[in-house]
C-alpha atoms as a PDB file:
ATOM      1  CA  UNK A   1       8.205  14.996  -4.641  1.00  0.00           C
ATOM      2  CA  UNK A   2       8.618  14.982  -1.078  1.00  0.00           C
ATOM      3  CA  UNK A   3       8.442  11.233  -0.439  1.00  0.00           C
ATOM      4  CA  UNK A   4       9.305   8.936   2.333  1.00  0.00           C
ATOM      5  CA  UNK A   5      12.115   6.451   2.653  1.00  0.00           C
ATOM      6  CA  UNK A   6      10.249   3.445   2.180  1.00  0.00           C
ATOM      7  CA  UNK A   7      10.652   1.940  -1.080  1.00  0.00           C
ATOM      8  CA  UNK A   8      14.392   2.693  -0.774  1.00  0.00           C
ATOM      9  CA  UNK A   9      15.024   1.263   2.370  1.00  0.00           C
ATOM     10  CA  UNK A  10      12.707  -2.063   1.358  1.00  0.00           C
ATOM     11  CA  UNK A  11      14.869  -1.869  -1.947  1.00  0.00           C
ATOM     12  CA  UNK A  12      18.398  -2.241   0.604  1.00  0.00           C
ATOM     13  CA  UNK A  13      17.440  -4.407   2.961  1.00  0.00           C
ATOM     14  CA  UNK A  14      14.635  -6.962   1.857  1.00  0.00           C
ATOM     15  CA  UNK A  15      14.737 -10.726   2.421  1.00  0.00           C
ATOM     16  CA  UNK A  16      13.563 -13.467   0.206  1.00  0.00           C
ATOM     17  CA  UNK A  17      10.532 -14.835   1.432  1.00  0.00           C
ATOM     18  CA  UNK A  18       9.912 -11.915   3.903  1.00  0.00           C
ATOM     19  CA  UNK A  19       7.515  -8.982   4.168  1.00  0.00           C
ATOM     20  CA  UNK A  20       9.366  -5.942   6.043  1.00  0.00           C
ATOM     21  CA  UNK A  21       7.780  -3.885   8.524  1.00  0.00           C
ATOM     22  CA  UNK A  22       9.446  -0.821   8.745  1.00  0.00           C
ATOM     23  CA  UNK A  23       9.237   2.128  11.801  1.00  0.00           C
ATOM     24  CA  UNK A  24       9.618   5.314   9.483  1.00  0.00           C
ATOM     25  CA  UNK A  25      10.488   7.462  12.770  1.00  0.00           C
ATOM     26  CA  UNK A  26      13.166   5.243  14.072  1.00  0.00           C
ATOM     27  CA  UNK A  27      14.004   2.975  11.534  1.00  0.00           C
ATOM     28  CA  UNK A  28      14.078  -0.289  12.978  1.00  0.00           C
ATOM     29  CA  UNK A  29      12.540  -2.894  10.987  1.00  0.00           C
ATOM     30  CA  UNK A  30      11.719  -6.529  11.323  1.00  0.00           C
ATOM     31  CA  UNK A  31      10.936  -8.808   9.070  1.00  0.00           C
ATOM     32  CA  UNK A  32       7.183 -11.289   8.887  1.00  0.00           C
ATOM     33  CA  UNK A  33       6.915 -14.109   6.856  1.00  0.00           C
ATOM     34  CA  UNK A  34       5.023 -14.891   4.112  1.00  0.00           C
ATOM     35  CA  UNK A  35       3.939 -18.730   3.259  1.00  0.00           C
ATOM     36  CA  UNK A  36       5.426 -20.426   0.524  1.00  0.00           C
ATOM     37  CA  UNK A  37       2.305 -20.744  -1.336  1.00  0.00           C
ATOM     38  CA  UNK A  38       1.701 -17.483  -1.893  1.00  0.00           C
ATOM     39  CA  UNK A  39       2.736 -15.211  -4.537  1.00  0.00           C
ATOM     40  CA  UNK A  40       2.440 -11.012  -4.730  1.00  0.00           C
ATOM     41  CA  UNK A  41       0.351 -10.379  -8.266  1.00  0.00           C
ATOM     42  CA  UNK A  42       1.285  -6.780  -9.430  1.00  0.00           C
ATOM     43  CA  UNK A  43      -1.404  -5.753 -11.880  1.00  0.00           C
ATOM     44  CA  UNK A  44      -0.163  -2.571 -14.306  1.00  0.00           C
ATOM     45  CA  UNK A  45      -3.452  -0.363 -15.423  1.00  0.00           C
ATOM     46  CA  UNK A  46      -1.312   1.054 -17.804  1.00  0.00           C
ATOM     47  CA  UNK A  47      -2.553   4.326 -16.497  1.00  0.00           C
ATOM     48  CA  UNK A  48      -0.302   7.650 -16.201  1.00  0.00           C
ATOM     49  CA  UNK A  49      -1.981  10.112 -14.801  1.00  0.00           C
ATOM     50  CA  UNK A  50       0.656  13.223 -14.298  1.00  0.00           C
ATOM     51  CA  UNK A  51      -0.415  13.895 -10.833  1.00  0.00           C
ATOM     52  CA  UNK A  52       1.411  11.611  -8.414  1.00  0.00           C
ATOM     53  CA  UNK A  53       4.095  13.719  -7.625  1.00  0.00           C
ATOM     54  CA  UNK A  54       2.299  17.133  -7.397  1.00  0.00           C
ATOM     55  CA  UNK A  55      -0.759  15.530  -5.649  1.00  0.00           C
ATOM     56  CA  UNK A  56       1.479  13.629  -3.209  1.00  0.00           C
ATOM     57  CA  UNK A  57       2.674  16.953  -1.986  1.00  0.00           C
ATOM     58  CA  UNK A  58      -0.349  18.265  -1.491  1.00  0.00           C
ATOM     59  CA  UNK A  59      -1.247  15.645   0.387  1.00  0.00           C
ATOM     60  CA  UNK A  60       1.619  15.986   2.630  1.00  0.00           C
ATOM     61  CA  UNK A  61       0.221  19.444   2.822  1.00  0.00           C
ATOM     62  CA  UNK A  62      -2.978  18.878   4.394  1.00  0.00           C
ATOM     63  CA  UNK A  63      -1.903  16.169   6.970  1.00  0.00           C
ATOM     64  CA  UNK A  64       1.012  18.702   7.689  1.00  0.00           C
ATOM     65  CA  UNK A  65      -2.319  21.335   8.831  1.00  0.00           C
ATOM     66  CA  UNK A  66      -3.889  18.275  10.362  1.00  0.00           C
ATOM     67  CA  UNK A  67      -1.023  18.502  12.743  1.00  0.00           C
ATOM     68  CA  UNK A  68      -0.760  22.083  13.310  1.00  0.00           C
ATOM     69  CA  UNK A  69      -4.581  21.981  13.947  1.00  0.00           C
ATOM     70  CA  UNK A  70      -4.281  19.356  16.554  1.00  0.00           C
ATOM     71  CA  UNK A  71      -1.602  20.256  18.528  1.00  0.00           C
ATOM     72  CA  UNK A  72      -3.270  23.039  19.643  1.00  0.00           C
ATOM     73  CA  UNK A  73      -4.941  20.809  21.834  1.00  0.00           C
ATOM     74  CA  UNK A  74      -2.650  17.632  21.723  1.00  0.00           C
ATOM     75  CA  UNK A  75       0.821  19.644  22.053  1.00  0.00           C
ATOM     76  CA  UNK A  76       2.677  16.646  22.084  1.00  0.00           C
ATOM     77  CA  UNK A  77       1.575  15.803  18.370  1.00  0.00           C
ATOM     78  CA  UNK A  78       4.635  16.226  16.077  1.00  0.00           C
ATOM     79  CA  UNK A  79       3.550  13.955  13.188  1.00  0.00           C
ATOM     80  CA  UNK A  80       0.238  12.257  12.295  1.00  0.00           C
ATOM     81  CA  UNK A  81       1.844   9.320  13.978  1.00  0.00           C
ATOM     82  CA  UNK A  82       1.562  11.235  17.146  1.00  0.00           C
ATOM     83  CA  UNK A  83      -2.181  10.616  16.760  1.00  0.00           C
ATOM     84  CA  UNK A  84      -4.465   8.085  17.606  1.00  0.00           C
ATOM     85  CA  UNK A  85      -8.203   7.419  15.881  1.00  0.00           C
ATOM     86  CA  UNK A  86      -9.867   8.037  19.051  1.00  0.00           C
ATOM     87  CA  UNK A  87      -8.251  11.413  19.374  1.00  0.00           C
ATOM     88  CA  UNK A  88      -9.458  12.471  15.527  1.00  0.00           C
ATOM     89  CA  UNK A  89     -12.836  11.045  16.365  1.00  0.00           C
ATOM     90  CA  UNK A  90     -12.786  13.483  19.723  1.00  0.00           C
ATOM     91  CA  UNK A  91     -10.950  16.262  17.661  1.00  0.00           C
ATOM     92  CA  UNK A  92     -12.357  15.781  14.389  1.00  0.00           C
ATOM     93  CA  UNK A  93     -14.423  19.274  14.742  1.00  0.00           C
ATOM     94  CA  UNK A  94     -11.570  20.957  15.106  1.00  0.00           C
ATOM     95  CA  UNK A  95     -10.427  20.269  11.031  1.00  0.00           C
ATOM     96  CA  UNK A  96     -12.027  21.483   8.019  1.00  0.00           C
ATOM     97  CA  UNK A  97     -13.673  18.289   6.514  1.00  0.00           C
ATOM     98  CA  UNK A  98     -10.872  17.418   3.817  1.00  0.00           C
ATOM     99  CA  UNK A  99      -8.529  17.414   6.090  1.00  0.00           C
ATOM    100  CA  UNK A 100     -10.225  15.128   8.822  1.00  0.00           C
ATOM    101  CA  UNK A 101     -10.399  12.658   5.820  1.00  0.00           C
ATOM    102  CA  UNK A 102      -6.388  13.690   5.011  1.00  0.00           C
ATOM    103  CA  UNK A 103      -5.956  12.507   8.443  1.00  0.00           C
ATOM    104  CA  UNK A 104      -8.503   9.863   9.264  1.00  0.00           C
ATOM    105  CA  UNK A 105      -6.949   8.058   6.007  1.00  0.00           C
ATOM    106  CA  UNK A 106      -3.193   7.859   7.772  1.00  0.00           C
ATOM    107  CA  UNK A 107      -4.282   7.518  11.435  1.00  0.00           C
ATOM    108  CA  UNK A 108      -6.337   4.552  10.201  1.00  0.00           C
ATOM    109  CA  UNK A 109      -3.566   3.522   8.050  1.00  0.00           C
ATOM    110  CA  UNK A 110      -1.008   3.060  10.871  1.00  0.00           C
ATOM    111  CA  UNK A 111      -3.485   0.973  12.745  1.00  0.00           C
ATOM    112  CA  UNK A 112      -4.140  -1.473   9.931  1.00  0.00           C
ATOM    113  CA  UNK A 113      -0.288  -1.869   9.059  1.00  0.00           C
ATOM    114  CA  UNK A 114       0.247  -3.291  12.925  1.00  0.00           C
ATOM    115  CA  UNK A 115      -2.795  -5.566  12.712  1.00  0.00           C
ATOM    116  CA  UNK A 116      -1.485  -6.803   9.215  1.00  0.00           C
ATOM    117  CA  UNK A 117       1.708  -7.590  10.600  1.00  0.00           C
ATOM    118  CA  UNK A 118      -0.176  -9.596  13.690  1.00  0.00           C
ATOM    119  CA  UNK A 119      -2.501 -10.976  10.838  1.00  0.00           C
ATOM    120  CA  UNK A 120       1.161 -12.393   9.222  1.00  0.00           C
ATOM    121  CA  UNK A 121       2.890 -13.654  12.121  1.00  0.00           C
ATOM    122  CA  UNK A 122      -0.550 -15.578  12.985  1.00  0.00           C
ATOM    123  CA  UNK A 123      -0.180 -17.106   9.244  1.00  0.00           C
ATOM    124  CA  UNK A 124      -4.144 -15.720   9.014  1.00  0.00           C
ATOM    125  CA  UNK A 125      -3.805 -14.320   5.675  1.00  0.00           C
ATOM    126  CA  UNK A 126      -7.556 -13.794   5.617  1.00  0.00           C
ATOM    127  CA  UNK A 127      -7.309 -11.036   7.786  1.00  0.00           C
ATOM    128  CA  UNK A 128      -4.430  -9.831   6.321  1.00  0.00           C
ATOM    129  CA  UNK A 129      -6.373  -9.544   3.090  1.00  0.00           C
ATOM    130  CA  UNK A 130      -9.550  -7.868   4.590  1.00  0.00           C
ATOM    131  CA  UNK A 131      -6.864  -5.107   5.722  1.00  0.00           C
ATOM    132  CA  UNK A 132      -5.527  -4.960   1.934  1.00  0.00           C
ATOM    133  CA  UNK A 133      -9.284  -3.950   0.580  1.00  0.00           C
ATOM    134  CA  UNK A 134      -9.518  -1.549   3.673  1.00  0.00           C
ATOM    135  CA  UNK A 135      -6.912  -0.094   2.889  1.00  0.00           C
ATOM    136  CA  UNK A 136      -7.419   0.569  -0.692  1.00  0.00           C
ATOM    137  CA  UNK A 137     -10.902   1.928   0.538  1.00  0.00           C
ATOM    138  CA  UNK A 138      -9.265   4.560   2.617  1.00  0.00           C
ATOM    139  CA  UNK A 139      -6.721   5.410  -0.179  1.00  0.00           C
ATOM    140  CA  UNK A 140      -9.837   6.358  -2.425  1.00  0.00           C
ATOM    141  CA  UNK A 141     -12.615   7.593  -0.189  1.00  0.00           C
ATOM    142  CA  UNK A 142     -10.321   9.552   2.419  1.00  0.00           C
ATOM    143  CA  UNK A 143      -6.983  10.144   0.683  1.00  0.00           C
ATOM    144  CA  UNK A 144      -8.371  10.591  -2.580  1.00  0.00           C
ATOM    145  CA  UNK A 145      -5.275   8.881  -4.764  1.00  0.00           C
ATOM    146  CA  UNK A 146      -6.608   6.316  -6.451  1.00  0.00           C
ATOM    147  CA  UNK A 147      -8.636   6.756  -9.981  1.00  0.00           C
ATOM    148  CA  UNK A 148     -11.353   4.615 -11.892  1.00  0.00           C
ATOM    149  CA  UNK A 149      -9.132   2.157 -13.567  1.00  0.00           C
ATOM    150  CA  UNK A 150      -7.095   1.314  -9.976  1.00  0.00           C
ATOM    151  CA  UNK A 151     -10.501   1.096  -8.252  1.00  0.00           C
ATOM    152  CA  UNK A 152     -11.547  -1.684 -11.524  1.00  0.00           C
ATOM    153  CA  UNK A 153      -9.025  -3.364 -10.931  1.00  0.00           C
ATOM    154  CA  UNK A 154      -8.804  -3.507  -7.271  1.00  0.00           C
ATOM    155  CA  UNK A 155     -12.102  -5.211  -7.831  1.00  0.00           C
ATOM    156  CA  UNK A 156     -11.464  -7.814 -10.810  1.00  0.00           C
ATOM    157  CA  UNK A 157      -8.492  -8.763  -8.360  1.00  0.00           C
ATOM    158  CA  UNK A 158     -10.479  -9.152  -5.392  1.00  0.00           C
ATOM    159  CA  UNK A 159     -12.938 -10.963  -7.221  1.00  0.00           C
ATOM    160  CA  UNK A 160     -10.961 -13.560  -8.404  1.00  0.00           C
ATOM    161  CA  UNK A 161     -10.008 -17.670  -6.769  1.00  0.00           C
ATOM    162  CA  UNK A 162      -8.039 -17.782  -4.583  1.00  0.00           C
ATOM    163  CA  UNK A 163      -7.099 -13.848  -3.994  1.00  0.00           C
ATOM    164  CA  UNK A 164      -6.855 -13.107  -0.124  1.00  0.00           C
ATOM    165  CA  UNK A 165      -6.589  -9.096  -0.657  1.00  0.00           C
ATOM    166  CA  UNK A 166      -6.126  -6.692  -3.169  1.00  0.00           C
ATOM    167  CA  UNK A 167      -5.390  -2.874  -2.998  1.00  0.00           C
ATOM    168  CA  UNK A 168      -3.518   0.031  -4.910  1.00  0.00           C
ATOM    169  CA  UNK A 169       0.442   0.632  -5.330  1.00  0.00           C
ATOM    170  CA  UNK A 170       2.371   3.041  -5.285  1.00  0.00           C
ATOM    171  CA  UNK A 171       1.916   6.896  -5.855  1.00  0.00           C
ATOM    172  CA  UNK A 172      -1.607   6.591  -6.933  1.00  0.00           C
ATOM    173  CA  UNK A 173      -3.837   7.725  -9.796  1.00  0.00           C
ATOM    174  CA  UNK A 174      -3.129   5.278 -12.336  1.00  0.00           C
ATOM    175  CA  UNK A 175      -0.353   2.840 -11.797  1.00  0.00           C
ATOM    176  CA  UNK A 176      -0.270  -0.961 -10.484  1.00  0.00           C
ATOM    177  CA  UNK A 177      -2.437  -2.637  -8.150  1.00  0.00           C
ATOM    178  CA  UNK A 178      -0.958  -5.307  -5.703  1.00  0.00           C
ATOM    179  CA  UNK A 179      -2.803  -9.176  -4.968  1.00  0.00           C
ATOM    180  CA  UNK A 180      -2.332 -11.319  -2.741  1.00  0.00           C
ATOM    181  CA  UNK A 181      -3.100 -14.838  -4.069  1.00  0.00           C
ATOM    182  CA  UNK A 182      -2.212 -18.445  -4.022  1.00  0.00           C
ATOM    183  CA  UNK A 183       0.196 -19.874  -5.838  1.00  0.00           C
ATOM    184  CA  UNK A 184      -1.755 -22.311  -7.049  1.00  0.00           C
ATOM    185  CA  UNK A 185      -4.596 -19.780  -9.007  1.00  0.00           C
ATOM    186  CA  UNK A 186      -2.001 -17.418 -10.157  1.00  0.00           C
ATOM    187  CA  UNK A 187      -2.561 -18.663 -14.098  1.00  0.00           C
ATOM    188  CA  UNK A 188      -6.624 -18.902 -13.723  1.00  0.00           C
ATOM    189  CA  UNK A 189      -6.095 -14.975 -12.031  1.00  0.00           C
ATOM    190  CA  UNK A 190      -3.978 -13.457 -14.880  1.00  0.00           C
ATOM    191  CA  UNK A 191      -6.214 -14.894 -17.822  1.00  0.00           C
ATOM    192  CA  UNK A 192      -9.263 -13.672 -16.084  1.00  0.00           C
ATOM    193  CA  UNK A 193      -8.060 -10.009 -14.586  1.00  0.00           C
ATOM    194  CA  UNK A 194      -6.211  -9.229 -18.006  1.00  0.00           C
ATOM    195  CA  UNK A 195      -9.105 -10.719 -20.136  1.00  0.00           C
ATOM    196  CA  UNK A 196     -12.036  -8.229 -17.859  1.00  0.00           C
ATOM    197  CA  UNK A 197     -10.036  -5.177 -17.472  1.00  0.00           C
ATOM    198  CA  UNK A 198      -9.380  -5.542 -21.518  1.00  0.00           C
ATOM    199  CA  UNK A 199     -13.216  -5.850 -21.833  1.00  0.00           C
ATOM    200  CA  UNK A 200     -13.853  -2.951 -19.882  1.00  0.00           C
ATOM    201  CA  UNK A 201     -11.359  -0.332 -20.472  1.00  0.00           C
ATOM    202  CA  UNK A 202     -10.245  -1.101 -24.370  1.00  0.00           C
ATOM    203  CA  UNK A 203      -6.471  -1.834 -22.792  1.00  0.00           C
ATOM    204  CA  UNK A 204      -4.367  -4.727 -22.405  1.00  0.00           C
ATOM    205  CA  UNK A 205      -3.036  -4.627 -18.617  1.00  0.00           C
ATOM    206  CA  UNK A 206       0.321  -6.246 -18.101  1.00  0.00           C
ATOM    207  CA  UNK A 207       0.759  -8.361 -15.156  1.00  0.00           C
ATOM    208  CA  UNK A 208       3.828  -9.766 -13.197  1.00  0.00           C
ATOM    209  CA  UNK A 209       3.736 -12.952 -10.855  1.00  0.00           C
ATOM    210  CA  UNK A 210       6.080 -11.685  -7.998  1.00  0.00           C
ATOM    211  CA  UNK A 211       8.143 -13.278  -5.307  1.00  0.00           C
ATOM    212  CA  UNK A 212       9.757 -11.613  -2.451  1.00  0.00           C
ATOM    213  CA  UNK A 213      13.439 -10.595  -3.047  1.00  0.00           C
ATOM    214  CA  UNK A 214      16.862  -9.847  -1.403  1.00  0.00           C
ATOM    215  CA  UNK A 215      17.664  -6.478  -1.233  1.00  0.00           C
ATOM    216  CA  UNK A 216      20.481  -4.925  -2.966  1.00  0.00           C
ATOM    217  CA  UNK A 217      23.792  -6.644  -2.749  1.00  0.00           C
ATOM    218  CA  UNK A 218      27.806  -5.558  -3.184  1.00  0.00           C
ATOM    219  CA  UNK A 219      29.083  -7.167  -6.545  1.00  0.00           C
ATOM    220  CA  UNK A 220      32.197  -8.035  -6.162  1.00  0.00           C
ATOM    221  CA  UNK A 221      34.648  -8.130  -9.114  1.00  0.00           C
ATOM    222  CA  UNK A 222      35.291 -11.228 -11.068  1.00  0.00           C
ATOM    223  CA  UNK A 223      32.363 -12.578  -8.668  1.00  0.00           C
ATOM    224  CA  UNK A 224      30.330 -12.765 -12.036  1.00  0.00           C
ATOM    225  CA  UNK A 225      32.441 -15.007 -13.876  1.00  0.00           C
ATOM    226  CA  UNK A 226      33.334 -14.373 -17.678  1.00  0.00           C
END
């Protein structure tokens, strides 16, 4: 699969109590907090669809034609990041129609992963929610990753007390969703997401109250003890 560096780089150089925002082109990072009481709620479908990693490629694909297709007439374009919504929306003739969507899914993308990181740094994790179902939106209706059981649970999640946002995980079509919810409805949110998505799909989801972790660390011999 032709993937992206970041879940690795997330995985070296995370921070307890810290969301990182990474710049995939130049890699320089900084790091937005999240409030103490909150917690990250990953939600397992229990899905495995064997299409991720072909799919994902194909997906790189198109947006890779999005590119060629626009620089044509924006010659400076060298990635999708290279493009801004207002040039697809002048543009947008220009692509066959699953690619505008390829590309009206990222474009759109990079815009809400600034104003989430504003949305943070303001503490207004309202906002930052509303971005989370956006984005899960885009991820089915434009990118075309996500599958019935993500999309039912995106929606028991979002449904739920206390849950500011809700969206998809990972490679897509089938996997884990991701919540944001207080800390304090956490127990009422598991015993009602697991108890629906039971009801309605015949399989018992597992679910993981998360915190916000250090990164990867040296051990150091005899640092252990024993």
């Amino acid at each position: 699969m032709r993937c992206g560096i970041m879940d690795q780089f997330v995985a070296s150089h995370g921070q307890e109590g810290r969301a990182l925002l990474l710049d995939c082109r130049s890699l320089q990072y900084r790091f937005l907090p999240l409030p103490e009481d909150v917690r990250l709620v990953i939600c397992n479908t229990m899905v495995k669809h064997q299409l991720a990693g072909s799919e994902y490629n194909v997906r790189r694909a198109e947006c890779e034609e999005g590119v060629r297709l626009l620089s044509r007439k924006l010659p400076y374009v060298e990635s999708l990041r290279d493009v801004t919504t207002g040039d697809l929306q002048r543009l947008g003739n220009l692509l066959p129609e699953v690619i505008l969507r390829r590309c009206r899914h990222v474009t759109s993308e990079n815009s809400r992963v600034l104003e989430a990181a504003t949305a943070l740094e303001r503490k207004d994790l309202t906002t930052f929610g509303l971005l989370m179902q956006e984005s899960h939106s885009s991820l089915r209706d434009d990118y075309e990753v996500s599958c019935a059981e993500l999309d039912l649970m995106v929606e028991l999640g979002g449904n739920g007390r206390g849950v500011y946002g809700a969206r998809m995980t990972g490679g897509g079509f089938g996997g884990c969703t991701i919540n944001l919810v207080k800390a304090e409805s956490c127990a009422d949110f598991t015993t009602s997401v697991a108890r629906e998505y039971e009801r309605s799909t015949g399989v018992a989801p597992e679910i993981y109250i998360c915190r916000t972790a250090a990164g990867v660390n040296e051990v150091v011999a005899g640092s252990l003890g024993g």
